[in-house]
C-alpha atoms as a PDB file:
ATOM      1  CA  UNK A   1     188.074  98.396 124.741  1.00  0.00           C
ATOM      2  CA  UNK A   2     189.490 100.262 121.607  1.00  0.00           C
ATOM      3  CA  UNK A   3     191.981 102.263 121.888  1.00  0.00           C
ATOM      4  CA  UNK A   4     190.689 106.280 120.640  1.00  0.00           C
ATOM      5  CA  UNK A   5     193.395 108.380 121.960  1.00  0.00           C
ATOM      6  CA  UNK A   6     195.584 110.881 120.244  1.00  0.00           C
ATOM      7  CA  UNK A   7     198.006 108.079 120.189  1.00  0.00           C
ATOM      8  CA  UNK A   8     196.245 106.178 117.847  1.00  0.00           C
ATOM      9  CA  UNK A   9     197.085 105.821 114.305  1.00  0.00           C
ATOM     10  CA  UNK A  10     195.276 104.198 111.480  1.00  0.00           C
ATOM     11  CA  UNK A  11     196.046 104.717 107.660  1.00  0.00           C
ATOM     12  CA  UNK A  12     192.601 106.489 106.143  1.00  0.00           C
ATOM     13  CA  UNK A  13     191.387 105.375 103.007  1.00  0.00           C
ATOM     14  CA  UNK A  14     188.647 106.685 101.072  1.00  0.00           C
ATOM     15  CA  UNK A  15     186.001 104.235 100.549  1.00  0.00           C
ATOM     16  CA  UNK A  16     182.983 104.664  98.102  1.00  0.00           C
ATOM     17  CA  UNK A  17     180.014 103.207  99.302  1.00  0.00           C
ATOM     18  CA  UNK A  18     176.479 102.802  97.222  1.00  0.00           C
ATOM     19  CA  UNK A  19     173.849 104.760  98.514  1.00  0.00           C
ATOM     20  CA  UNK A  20     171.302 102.133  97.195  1.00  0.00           C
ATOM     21  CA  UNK A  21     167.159 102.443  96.932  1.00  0.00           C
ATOM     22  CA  UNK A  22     165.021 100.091  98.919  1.00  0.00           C
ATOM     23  CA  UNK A  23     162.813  97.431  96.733  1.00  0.00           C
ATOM     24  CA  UNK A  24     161.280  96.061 100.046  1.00  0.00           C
ATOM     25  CA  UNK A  25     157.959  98.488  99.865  1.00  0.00           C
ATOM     26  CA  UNK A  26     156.186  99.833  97.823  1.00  0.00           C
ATOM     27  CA  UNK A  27     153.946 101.766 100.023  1.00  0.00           C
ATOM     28  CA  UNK A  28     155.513 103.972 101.346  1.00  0.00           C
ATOM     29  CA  UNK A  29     158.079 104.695  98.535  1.00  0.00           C
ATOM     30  CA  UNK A  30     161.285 103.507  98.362  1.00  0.00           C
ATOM     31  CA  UNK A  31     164.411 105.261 100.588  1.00  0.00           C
ATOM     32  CA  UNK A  32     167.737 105.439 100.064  1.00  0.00           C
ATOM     33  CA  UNK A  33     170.343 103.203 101.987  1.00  0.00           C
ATOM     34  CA  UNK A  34     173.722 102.050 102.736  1.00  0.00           C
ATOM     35  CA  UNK A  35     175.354  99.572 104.611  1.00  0.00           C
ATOM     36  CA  UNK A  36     179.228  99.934 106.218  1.00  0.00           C
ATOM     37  CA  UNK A  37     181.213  97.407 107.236  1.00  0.00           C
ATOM     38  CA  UNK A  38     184.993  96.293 107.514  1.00  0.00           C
ATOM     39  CA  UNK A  39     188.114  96.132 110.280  1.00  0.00           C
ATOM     40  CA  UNK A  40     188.301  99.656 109.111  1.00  0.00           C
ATOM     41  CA  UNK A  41     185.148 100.525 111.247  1.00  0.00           C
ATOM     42  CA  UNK A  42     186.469  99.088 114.512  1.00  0.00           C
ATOM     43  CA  UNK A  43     190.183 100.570 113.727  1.00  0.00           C
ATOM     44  CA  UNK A  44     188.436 103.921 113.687  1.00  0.00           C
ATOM     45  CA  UNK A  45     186.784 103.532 117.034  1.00  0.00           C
ATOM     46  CA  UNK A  46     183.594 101.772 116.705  1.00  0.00           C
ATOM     47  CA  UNK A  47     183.500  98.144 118.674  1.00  0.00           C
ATOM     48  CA  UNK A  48     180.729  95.884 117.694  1.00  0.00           C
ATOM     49  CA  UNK A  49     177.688  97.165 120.218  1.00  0.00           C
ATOM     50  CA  UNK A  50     179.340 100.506 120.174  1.00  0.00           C
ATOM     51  CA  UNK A  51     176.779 103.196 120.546  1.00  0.00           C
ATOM     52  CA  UNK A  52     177.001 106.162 117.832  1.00  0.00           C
ATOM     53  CA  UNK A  53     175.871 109.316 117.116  1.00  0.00           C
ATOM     54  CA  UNK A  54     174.884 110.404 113.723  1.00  0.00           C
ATOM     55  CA  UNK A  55     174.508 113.876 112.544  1.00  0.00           C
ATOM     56  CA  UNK A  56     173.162 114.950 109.508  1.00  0.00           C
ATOM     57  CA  UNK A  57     174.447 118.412 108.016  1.00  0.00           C
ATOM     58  CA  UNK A  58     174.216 119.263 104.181  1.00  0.00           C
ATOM     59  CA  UNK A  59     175.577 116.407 102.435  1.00  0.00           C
ATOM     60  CA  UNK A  60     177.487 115.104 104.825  1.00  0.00           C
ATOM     61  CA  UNK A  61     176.620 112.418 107.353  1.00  0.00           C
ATOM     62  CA  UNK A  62     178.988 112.193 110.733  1.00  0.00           C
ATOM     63  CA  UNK A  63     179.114 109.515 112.727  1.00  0.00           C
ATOM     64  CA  UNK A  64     180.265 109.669 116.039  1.00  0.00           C
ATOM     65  CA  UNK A  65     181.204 107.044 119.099  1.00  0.00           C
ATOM     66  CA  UNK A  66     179.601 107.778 122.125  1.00  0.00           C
END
């Protein structure tokens, strides 16, 4: 189990994903995208299988552990 507490402590770095457009379809249009993944991710509390919750707000996407 990862370790979330108050305790923890993990250097933040800003990262700049692509939000890319999807090529796959044509019908329906295409959508944006983006893919995340590092040791970063599982330093800030998400564990491979982890459940999430993502909120959308303007411009700004939050994802959450459960």
């Amino acid at each position: 189990m990862i370790d979330t507490g108050p305790s923890t402590r993990y250097s933040c770095v800003t990262r700049l994903p692509v939000c890319a457009s999807s090529h796959l379809r044509k019908d329906p249009p295409t959508f944006p995208w983006m893919k995340l993944s590092g040791r970063w991710i599982e330093t800030a509390g998400f564990g491979p299988g982890s459940r999430v919750r993502n909120t959308v707000e303007h411009q700004k996407l939050i994802i959450t552990p459960l």
